[in-house]
N, C-alpha and C. Protein backbone atom coordinates (compact mmCIF):
# COMPACT_ATOMS: atom_id res chain seq x y z
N UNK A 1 109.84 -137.32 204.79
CA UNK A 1 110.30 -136.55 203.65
C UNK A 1 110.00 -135.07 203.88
N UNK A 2 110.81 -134.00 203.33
CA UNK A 2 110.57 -132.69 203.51
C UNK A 2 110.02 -132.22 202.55
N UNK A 3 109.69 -130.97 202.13
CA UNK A 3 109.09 -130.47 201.36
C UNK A 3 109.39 -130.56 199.96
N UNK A 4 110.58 -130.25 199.91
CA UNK A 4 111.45 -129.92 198.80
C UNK A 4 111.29 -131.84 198.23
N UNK A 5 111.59 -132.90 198.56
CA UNK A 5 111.33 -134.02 198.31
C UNK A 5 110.13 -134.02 197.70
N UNK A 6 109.21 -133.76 198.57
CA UNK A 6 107.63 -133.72 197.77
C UNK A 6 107.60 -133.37 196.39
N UNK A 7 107.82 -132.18 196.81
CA UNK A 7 107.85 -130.96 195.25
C UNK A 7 108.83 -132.10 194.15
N UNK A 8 109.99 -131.80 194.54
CA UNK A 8 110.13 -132.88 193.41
C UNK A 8 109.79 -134.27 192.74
N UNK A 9 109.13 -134.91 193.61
CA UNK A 9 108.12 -135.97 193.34
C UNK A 9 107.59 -135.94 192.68
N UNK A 10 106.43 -134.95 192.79
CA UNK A 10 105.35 -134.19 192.14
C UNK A 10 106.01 -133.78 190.50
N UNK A 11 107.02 -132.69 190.77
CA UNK A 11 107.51 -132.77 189.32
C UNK A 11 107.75 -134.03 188.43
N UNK A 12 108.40 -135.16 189.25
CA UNK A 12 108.93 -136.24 188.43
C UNK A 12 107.74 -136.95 187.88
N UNK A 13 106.75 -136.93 188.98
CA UNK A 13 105.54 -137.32 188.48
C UNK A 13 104.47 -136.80 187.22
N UNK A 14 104.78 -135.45 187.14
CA UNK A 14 103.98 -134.66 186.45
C UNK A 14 104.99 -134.76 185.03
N UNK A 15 105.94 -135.02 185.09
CA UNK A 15 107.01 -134.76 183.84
C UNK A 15 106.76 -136.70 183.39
N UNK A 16 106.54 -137.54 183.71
CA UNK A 16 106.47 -138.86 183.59
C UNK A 16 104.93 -139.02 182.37
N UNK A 17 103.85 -138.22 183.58
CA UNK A 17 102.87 -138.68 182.91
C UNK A 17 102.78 -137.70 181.51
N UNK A 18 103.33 -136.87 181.68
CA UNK A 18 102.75 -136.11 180.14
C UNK A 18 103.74 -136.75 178.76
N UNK A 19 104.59 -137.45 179.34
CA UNK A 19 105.82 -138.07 178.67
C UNK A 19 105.09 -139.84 178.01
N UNK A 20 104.48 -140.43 179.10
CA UNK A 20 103.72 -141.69 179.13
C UNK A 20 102.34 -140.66 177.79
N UNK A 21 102.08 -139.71 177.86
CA UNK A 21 100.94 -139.40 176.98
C UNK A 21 101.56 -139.36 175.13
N UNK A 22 102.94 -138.89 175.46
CA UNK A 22 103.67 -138.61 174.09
C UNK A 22 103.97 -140.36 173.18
N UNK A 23 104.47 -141.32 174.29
CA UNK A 23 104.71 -142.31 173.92
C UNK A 23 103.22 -143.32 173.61
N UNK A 24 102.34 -142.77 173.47
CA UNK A 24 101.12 -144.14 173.09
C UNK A 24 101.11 -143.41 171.68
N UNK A 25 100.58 -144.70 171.07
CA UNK A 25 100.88 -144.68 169.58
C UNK A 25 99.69 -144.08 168.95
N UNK A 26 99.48 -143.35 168.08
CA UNK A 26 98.47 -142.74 167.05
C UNK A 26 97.18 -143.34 166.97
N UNK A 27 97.43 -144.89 166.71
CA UNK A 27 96.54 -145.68 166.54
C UNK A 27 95.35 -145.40 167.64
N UNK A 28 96.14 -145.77 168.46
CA UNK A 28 95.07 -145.73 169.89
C UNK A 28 94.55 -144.36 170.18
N UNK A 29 94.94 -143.64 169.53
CA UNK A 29 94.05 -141.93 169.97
C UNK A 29 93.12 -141.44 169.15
N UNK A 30 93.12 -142.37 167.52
CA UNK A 30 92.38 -141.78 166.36
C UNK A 30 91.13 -143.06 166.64
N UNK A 31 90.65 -143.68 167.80
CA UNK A 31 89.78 -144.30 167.24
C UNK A 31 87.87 -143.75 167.69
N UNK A 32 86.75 -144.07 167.03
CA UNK A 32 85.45 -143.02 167.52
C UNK A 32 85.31 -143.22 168.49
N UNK A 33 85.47 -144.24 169.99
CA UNK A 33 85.73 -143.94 171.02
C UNK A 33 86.50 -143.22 172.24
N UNK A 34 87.74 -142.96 171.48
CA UNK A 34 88.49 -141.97 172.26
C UNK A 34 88.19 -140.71 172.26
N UNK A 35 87.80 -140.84 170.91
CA UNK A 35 87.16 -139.34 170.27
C UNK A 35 86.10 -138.73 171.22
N UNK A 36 84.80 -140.01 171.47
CA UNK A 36 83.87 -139.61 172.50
C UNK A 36 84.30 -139.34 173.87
N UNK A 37 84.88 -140.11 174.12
CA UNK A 37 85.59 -139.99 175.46
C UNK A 37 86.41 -138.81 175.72
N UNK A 38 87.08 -138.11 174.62
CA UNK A 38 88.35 -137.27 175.04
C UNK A 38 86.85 -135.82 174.48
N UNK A 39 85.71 -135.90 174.20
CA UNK A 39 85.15 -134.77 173.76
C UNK A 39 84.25 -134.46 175.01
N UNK A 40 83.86 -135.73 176.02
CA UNK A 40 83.44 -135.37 177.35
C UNK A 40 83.88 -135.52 178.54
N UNK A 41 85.44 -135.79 178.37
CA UNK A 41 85.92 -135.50 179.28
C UNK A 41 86.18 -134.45 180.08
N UNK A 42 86.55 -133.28 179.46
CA UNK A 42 86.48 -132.25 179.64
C UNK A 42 84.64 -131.41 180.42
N UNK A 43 83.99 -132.23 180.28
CA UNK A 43 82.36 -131.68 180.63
C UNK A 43 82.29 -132.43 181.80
N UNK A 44 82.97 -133.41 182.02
CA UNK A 44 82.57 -133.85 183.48
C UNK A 44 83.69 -133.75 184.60
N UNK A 45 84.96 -133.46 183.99
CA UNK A 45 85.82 -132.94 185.11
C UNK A 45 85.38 -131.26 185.38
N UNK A 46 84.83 -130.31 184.49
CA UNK A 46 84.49 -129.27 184.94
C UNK A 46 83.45 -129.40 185.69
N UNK A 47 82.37 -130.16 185.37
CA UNK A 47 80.77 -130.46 185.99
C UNK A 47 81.34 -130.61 187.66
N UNK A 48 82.04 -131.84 187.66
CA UNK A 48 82.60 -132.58 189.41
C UNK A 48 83.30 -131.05 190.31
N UNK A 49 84.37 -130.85 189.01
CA UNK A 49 85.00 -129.17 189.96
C UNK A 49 83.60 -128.12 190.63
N UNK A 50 83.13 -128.16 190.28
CA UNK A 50 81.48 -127.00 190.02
C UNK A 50 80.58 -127.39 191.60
N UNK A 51 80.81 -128.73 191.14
CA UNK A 51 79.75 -129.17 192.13
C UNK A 51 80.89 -129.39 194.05
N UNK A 52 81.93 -129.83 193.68
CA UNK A 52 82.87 -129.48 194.93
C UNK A 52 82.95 -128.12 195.39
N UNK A 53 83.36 -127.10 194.60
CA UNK A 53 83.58 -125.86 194.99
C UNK A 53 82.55 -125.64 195.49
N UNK A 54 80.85 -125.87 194.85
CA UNK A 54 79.70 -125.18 195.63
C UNK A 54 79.04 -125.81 196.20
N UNK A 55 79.88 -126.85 196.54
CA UNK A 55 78.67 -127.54 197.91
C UNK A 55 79.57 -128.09 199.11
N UNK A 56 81.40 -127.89 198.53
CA UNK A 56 82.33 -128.59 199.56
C UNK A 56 82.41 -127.42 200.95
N UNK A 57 82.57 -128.60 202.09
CA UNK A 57 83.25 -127.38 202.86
C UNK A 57 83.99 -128.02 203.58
N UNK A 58 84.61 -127.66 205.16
CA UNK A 58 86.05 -127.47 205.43
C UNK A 58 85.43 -129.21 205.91
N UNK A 59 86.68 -129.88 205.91
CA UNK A 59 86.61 -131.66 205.88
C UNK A 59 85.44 -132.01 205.49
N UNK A 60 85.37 -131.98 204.28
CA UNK A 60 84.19 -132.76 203.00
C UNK A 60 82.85 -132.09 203.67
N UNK A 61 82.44 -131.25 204.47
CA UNK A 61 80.89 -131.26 204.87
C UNK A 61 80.32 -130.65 203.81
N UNK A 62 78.98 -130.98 203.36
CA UNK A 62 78.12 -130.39 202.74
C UNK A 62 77.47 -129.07 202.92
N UNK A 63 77.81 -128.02 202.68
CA UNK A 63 77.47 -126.72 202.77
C UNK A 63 76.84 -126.16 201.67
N UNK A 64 75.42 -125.27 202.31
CA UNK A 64 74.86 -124.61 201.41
C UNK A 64 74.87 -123.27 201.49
N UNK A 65 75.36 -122.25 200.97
CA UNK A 65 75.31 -120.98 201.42
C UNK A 65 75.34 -119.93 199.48
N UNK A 66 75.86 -118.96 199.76
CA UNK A 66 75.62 -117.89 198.73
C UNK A 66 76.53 -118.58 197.11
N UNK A 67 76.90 -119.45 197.27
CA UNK A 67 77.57 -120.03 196.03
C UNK A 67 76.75 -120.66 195.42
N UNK A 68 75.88 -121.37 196.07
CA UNK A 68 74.41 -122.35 195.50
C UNK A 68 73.96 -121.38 194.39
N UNK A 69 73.47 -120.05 195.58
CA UNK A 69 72.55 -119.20 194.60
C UNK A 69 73.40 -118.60 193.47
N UNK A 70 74.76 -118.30 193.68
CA UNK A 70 75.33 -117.28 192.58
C UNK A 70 75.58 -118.58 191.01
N UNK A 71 75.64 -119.80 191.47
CA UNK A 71 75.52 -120.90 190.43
C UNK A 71 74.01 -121.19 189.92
N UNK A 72 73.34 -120.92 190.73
CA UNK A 72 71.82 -121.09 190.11
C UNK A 72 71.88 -119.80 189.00
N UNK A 73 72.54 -118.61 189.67
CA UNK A 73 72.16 -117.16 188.47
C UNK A 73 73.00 -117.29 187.31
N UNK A 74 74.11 -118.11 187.71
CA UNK A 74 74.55 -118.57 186.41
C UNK A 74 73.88 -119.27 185.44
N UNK A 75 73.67 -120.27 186.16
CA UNK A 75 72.54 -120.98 185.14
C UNK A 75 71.79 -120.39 184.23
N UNK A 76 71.03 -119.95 184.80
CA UNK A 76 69.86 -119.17 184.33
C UNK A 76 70.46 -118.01 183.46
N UNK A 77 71.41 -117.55 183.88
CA UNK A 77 72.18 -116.42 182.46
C UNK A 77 72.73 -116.90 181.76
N UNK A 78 72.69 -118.59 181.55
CA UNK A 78 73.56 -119.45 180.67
C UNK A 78 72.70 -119.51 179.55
N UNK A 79 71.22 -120.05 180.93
CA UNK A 79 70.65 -120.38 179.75
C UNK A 79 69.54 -119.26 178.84
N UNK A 80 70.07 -118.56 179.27
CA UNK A 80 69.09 -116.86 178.36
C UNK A 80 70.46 -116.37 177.37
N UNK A 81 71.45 -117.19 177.30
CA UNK A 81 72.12 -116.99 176.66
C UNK A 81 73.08 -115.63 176.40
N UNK A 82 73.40 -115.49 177.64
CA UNK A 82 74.16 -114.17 178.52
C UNK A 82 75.40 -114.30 177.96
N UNK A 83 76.36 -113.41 177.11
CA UNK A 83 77.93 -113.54 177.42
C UNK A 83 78.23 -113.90 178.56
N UNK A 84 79.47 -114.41 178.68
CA UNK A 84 79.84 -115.58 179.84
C UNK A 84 80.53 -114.42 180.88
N UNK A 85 80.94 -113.33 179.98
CA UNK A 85 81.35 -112.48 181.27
C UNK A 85 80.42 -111.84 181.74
N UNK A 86 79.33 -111.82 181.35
CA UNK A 86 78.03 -111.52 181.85
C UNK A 86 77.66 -111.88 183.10
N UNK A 87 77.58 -113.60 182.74
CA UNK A 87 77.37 -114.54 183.89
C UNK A 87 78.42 -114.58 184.83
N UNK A 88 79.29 -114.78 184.58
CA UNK A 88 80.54 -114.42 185.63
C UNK A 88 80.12 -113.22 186.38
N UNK A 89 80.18 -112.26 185.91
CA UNK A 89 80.03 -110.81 186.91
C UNK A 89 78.09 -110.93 187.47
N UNK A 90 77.34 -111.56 187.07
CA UNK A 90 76.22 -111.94 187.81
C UNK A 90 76.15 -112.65 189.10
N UNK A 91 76.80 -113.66 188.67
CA UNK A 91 77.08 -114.32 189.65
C UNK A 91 77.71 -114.11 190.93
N UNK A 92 78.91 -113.40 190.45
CA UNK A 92 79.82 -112.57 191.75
C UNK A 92 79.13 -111.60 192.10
N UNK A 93 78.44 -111.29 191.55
CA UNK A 93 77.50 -110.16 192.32
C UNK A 93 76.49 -110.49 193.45
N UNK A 94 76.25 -111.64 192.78
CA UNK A 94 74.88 -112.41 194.01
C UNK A 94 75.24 -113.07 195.15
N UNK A 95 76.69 -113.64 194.80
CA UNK A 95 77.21 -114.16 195.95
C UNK A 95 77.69 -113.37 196.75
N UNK A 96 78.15 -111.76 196.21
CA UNK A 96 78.96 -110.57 196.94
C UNK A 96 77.78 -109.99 197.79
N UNK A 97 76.82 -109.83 197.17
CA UNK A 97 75.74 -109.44 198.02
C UNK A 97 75.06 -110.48 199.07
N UNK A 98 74.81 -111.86 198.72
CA UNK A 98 74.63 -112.42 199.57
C UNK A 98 74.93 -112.40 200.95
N UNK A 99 76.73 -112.69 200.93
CA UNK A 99 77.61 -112.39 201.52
C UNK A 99 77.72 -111.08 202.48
N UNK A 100 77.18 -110.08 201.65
CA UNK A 100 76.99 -108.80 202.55
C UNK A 100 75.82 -108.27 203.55
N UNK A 101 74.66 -109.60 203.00
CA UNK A 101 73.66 -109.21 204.11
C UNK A 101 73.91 -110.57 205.19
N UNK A 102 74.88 -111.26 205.09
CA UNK A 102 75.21 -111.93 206.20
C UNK A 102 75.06 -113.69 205.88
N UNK A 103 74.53 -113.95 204.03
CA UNK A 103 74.34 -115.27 204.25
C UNK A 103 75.80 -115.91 203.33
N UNK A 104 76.08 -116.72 203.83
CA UNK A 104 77.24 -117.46 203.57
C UNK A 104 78.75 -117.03 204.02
């Protein structure tokens, strides 16, 4: 298959499932388990993204370098209760510097 095949795959696929989400019935979305479920879902697909980006490297190896630390300074400005663009620009800072004295 060529590219253009793919891509449209992908669309048909992506246009299917949000379509399969429209068609389940009310019932099944209002009940206190979905509720729990659909309120941490969102906390553990970001948690899994977090932990790939800063520990993945090129074919799955485990790498530790200046992303570790710029997620640890996040942390820690999370939890001192930093505006988030705070922590964002902390973070890129530690990893930018990291980065500039040669680690990662």
């Amino acid at each position: 298959m060529n590219l253009t095949a793919w891509l449209l795959l992908a669309c048909l696929l992506a246009f299917l499932t949000k379509l399969a989400g429209h068609l389940v019935p009310s019932e099944r979305l209002e009940g206190a388990k979905m509720r729990r479920v659909t309120g941490l879902l969102p906390v553990a697909l970001l948690s899994s993204l977090v932990v790939v980006q800063t520990f993945g490297g090129a074919g799955g190896a485990l790498v530790v370098d200046a992303r570790l630390a710029a997620v640890g300074v996040g942390i820690v400005a999370l939890l001192m209760r930093a505006p988030f663009i705070l922590v964002v620009a902390l973070a890129a800072a530690v990893a930018a510097g990291l980065r500039a004295l040669g680690w990662g």
